[in-house]
PDB file of N, CA and C in Angstrom:
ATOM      1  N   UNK A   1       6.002 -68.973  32.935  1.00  0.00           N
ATOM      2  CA  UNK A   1       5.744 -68.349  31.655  1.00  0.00           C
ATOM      3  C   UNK A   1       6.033 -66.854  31.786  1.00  0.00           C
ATOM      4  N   UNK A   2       6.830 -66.474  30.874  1.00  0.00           N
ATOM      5  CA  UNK A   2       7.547 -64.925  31.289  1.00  0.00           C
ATOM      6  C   UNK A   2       6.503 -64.022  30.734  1.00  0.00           C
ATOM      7  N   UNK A   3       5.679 -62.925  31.134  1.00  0.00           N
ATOM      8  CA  UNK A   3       5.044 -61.732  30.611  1.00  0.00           C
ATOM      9  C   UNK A   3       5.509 -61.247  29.487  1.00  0.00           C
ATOM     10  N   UNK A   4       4.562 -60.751  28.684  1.00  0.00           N
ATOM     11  CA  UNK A   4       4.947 -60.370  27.721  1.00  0.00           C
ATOM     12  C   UNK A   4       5.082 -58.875  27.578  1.00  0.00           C
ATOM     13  N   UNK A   5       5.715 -58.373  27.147  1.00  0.00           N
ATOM     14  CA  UNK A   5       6.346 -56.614  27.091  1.00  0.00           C
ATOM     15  C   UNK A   5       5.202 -56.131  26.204  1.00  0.00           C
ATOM     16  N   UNK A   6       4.680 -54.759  26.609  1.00  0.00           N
ATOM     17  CA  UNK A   6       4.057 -54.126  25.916  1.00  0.00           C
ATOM     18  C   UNK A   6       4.185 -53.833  24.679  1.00  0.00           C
ATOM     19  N   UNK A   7       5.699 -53.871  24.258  1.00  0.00           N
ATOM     20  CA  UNK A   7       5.770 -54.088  22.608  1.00  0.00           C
ATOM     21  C   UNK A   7       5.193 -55.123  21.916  1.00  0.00           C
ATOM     22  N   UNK A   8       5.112 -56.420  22.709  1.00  0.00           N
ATOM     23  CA  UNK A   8       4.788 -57.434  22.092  1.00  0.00           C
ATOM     24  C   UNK A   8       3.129 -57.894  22.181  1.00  0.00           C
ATOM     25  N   UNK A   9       2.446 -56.992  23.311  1.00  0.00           N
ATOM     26  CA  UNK A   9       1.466 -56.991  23.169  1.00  0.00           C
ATOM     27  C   UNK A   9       0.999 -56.230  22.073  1.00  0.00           C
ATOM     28  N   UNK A  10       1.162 -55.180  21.971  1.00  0.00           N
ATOM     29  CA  UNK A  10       0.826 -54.179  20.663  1.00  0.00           C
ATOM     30  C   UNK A  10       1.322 -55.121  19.544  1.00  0.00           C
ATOM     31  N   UNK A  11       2.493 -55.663  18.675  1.00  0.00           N
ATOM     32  CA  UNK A  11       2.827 -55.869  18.261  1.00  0.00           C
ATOM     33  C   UNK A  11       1.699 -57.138  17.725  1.00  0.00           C
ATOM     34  N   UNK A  12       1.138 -58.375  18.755  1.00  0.00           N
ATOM     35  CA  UNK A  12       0.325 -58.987  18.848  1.00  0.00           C
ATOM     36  C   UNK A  12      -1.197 -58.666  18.421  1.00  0.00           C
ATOM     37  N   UNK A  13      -1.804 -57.386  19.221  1.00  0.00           N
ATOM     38  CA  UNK A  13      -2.815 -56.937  18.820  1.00  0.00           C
ATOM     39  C   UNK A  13      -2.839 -56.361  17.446  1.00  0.00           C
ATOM     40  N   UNK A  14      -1.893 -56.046  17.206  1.00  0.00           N
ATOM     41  CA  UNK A  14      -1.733 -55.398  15.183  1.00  0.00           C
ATOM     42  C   UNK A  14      -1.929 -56.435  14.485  1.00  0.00           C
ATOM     43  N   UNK A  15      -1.035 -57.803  14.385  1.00  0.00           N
ATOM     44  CA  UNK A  15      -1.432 -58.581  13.835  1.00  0.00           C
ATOM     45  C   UNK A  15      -2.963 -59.301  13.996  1.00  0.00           C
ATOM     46  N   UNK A  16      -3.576 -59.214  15.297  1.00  0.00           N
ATOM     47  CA  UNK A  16      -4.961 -59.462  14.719  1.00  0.00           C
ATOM     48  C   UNK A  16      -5.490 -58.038  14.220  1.00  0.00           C
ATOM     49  N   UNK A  17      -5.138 -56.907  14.100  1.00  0.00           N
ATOM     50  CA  UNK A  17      -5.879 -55.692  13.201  1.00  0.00           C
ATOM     51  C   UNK A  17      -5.793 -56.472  11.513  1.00  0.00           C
ATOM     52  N   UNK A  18      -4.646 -56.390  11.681  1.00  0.00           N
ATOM     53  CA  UNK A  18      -4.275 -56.384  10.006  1.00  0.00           C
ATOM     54  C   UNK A  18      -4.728 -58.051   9.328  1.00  0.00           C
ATOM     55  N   UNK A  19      -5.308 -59.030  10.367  1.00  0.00           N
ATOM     56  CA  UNK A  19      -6.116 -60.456  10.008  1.00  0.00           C
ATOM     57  C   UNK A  19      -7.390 -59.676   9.828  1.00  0.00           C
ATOM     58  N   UNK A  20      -7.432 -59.077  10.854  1.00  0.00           N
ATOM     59  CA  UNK A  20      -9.466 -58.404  10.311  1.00  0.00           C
ATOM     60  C   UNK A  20      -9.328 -57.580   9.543  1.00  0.00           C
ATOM     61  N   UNK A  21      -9.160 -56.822   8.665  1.00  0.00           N
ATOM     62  CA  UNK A  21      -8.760 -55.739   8.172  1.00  0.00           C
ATOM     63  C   UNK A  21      -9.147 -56.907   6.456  1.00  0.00           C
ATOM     64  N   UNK A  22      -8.113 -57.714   6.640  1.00  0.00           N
ATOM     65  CA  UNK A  22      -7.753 -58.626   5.422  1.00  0.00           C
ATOM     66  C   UNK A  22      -8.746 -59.036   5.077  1.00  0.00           C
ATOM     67  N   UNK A  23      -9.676 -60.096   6.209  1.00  0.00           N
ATOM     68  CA  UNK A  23     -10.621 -60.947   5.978  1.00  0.00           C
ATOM     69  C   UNK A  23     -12.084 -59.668   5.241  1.00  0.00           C
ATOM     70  N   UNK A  24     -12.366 -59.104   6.399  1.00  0.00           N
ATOM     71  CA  UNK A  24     -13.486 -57.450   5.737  1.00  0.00           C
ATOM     72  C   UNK A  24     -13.255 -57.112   4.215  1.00  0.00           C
ATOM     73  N   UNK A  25     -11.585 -57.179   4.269  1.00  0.00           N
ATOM     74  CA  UNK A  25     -11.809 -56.651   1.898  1.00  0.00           C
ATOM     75  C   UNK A  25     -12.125 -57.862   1.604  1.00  0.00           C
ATOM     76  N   UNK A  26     -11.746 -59.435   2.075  1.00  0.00           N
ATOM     77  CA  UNK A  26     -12.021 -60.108   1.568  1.00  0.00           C
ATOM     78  C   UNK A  26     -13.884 -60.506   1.025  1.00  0.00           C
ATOM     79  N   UNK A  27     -14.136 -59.950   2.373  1.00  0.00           N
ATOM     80  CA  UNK A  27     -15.801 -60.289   1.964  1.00  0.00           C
ATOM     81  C   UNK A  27     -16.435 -59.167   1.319  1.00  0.00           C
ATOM     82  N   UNK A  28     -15.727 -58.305   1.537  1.00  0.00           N
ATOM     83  CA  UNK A  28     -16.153 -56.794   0.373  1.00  0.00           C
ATOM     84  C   UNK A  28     -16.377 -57.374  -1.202  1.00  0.00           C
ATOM     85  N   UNK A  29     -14.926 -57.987  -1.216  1.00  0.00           N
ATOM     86  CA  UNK A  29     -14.550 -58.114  -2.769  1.00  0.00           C
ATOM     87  C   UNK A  29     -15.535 -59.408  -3.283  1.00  0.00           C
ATOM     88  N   UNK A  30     -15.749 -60.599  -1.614  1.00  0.00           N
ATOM     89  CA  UNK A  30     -16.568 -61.069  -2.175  1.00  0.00           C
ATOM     90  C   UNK A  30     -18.174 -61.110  -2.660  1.00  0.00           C
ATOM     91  N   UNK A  31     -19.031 -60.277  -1.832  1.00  0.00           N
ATOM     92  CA  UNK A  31     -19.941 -59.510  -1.933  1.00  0.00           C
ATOM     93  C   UNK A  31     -20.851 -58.189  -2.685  1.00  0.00           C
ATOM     94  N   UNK A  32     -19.405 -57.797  -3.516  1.00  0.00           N
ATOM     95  CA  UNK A  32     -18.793 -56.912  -3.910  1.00  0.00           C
ATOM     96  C   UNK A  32     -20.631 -55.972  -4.973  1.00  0.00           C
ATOM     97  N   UNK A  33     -20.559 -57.115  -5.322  1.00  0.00           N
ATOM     98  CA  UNK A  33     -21.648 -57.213  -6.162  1.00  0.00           C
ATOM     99  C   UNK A  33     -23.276 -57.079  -5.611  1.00  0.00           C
ATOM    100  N   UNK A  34     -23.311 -57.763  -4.648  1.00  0.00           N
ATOM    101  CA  UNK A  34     -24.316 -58.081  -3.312  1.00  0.00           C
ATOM    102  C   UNK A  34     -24.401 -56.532  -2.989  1.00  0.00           C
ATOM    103  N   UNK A  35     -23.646 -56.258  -2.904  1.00  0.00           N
ATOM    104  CA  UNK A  35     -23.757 -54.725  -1.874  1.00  0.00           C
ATOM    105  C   UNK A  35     -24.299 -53.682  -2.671  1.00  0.00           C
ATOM    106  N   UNK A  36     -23.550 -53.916  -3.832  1.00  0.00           N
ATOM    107  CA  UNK A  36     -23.933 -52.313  -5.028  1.00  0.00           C
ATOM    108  C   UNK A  36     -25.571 -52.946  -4.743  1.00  0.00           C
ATOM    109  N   UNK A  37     -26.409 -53.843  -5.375  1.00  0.00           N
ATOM    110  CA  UNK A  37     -27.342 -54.131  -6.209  1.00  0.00           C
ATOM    111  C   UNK A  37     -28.317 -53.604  -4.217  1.00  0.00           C
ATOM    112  N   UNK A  38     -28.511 -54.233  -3.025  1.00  0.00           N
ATOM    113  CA  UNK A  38     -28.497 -54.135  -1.668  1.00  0.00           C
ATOM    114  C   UNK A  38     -28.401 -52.380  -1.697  1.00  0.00           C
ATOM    115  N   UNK A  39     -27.369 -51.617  -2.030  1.00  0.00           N
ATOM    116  CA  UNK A  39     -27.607 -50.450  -2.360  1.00  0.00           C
ATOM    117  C   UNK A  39     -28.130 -49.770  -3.211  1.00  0.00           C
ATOM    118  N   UNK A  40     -28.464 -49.826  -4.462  1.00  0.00           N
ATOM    119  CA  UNK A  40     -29.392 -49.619  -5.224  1.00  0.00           C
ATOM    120  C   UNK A  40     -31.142 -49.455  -4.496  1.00  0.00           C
ATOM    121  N   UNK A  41     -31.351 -50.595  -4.272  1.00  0.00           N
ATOM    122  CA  UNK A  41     -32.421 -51.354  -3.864  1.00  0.00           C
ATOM    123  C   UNK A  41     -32.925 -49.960  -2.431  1.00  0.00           C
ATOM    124  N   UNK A  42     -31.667 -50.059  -1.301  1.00  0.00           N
ATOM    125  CA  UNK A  42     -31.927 -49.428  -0.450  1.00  0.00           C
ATOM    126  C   UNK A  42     -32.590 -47.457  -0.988  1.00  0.00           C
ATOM    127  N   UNK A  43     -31.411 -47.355  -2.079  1.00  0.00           N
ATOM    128  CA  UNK A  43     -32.026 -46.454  -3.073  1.00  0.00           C
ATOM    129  C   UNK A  43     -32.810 -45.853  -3.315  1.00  0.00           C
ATOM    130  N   UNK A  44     -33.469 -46.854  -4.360  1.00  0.00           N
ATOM    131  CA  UNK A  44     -34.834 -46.800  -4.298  1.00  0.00           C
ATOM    132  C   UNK A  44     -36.196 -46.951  -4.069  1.00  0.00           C
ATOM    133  N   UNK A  45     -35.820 -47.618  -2.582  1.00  0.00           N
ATOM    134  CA  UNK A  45     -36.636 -47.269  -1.528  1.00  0.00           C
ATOM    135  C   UNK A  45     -36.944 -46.367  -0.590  1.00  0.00           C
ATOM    136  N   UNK A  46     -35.810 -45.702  -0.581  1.00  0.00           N
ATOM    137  CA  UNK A  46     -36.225 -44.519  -0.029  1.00  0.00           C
ATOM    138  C   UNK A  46     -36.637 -43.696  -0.734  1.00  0.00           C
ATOM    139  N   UNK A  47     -36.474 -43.585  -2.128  1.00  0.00           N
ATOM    140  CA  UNK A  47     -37.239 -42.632  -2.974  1.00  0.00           C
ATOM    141  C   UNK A  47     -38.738 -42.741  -3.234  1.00  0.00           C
ATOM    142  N   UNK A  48     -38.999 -44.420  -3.087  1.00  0.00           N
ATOM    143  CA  UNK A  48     -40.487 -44.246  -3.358  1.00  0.00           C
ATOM    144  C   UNK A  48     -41.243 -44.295  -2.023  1.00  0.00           C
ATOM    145  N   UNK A  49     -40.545 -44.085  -0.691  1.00  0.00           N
ATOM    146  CA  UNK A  49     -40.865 -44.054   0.604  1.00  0.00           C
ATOM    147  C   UNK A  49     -41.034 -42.303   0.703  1.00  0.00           C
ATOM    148  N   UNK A  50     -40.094 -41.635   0.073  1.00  0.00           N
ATOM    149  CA  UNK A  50     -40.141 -40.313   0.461  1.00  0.00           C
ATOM    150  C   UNK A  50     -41.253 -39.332  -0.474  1.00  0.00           C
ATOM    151  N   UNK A  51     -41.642 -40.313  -2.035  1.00  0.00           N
ATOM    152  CA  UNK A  51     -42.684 -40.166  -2.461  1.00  0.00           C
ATOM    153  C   UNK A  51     -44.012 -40.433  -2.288  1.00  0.00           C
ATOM    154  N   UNK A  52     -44.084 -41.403  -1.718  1.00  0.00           N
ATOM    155  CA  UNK A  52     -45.330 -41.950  -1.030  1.00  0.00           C
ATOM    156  C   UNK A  52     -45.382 -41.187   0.521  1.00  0.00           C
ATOM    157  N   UNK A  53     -45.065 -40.037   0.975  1.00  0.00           N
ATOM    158  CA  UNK A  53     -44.938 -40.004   1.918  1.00  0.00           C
ATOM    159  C   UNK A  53     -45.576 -38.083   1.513  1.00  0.00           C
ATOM    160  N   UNK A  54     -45.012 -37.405   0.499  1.00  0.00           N
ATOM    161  CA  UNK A  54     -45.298 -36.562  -0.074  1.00  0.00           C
ATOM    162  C   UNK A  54     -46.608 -36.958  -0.576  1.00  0.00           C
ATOM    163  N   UNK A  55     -47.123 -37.480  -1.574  1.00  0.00           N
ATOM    164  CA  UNK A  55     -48.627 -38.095  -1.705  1.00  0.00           C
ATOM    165  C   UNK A  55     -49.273 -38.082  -0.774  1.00  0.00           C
ATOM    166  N   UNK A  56     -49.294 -38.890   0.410  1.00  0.00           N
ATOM    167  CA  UNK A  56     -50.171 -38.856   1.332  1.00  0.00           C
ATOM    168  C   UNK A  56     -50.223 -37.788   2.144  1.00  0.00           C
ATOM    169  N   UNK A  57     -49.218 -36.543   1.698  1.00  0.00           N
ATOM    170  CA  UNK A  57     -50.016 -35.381   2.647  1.00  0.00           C
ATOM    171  C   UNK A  57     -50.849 -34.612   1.503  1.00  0.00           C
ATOM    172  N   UNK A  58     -50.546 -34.513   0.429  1.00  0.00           N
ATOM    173  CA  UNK A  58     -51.433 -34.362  -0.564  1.00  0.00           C
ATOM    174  C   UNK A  58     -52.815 -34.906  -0.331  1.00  0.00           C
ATOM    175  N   UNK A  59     -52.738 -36.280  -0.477  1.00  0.00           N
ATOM    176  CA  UNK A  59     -54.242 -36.952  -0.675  1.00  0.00           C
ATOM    177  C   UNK A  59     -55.074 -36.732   0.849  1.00  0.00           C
ATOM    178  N   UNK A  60     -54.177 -36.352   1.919  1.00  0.00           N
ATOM    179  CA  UNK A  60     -55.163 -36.559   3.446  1.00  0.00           C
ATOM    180  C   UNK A  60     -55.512 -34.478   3.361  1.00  0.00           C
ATOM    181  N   UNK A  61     -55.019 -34.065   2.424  1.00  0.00           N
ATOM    182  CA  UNK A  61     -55.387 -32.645   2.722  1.00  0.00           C
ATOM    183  C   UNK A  61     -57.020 -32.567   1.546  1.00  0.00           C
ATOM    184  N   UNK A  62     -56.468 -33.125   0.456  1.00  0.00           N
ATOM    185  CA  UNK A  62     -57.784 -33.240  -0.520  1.00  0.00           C
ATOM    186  C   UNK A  62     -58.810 -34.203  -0.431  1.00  0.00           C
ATOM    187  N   UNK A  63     -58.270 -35.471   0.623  1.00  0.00           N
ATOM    188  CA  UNK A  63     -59.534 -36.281   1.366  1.00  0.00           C
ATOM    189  C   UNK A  63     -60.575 -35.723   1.785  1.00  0.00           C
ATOM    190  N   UNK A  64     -59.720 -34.722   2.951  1.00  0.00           N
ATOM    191  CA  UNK A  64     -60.857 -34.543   3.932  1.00  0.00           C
ATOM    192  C   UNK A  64     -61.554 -33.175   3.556  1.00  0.00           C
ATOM    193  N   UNK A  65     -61.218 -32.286   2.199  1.00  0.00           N
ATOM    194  CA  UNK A  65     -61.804 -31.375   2.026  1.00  0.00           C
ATOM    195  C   UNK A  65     -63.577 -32.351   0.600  1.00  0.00           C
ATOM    196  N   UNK A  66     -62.358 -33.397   0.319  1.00  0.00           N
ATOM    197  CA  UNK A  66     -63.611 -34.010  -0.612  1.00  0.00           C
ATOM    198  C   UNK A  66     -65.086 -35.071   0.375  1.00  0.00           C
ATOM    199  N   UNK A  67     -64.663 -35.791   1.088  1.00  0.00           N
ATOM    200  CA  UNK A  67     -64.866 -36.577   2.592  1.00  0.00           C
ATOM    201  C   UNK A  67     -66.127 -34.792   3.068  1.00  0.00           C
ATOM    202  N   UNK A  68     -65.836 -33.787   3.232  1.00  0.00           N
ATOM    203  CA  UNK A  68     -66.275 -33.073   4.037  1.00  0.00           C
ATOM    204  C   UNK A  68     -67.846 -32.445   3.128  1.00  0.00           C
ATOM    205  N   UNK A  69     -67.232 -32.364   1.803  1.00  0.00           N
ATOM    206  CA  UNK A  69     -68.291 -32.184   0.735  1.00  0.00           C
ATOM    207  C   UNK A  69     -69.075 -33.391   0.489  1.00  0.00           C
ATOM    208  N   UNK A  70     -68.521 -34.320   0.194  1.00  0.00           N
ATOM    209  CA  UNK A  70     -69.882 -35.289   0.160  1.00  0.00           C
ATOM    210  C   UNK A  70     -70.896 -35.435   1.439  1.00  0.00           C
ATOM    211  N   UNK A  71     -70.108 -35.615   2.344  1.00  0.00           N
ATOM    212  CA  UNK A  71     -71.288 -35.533   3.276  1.00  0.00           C
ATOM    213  C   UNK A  71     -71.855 -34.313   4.262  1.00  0.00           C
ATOM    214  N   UNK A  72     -71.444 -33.278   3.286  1.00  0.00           N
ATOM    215  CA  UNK A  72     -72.145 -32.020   3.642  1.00  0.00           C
ATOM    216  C   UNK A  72     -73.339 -31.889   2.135  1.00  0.00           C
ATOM    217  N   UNK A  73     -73.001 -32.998   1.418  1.00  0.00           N
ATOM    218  CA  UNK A  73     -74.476 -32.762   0.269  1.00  0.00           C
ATOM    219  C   UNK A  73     -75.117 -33.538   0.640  1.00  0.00           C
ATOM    220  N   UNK A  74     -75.593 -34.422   1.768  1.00  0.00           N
ATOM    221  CA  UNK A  74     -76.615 -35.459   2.541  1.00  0.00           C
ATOM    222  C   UNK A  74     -77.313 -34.152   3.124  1.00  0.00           C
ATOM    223  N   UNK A  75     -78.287 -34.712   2.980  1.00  0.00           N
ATOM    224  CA  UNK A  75     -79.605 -34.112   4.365  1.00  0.00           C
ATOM    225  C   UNK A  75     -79.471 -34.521   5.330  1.00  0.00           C
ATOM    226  N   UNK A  76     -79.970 -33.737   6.130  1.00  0.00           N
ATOM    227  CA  UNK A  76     -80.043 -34.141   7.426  1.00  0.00           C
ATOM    228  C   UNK A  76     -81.062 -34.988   7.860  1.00  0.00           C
ATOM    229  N   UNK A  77     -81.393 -35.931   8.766  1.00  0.00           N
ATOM    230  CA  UNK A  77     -82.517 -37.021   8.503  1.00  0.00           C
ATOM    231  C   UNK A  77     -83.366 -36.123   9.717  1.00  0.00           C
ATOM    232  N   UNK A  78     -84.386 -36.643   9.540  1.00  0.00           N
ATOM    233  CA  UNK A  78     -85.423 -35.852  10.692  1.00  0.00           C
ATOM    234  C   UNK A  78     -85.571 -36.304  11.618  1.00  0.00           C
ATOM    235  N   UNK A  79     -85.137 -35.769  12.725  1.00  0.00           N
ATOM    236  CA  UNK A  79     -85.337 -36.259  14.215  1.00  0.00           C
ATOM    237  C   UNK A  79     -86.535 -35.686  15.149  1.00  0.00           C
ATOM    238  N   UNK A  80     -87.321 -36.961  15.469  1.00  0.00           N
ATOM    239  CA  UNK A  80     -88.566 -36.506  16.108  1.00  0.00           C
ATOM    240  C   UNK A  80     -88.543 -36.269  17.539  1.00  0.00           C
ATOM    241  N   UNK A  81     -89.145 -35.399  18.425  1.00  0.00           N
ATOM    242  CA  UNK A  81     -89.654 -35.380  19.752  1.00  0.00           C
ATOM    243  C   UNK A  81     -89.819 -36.482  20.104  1.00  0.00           C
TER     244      UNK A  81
END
């Protein structure tokens, strides 16, 4: 079996580029739809991830100043000898 020349290897390896290349738009185009809505989605999850994320430094700064007042309006209980 005679070796094959580096042209024909390249030449070989292109044609599987340009089979994968083909098949990838193919599932683009078929998906096409899948992906926008998958992106959307990804979207707006990060928006209500990056909002909920803003909130909770809000609410852990006004927790612990509200958390610190209520139970600084308790008495202290009496501890005996």
């Amino acid at each position: 079996m005679p070796k094959e020349s580096f042209e024909q290897f390249v030449e070989r390896q292109e044609k599987k580029l340009d089979k994968a290349k083909k098949m990838v738009e193919e599932v683009k185009e078929k998906w096409k739809d899948k992906i926008e809505e998958f992106e959307m989605v990804e979207k707006s999850v990060k928006e209500l991830k990056k909002l909920w994320e803003e909130n909770e430094k809000k609410l852990d700064t006004k927790n612990k100043h509200e958390a610190f007042s209520f139970f600084s309006s308790f008495s202290l209980p009496e501890v005996f000898p």
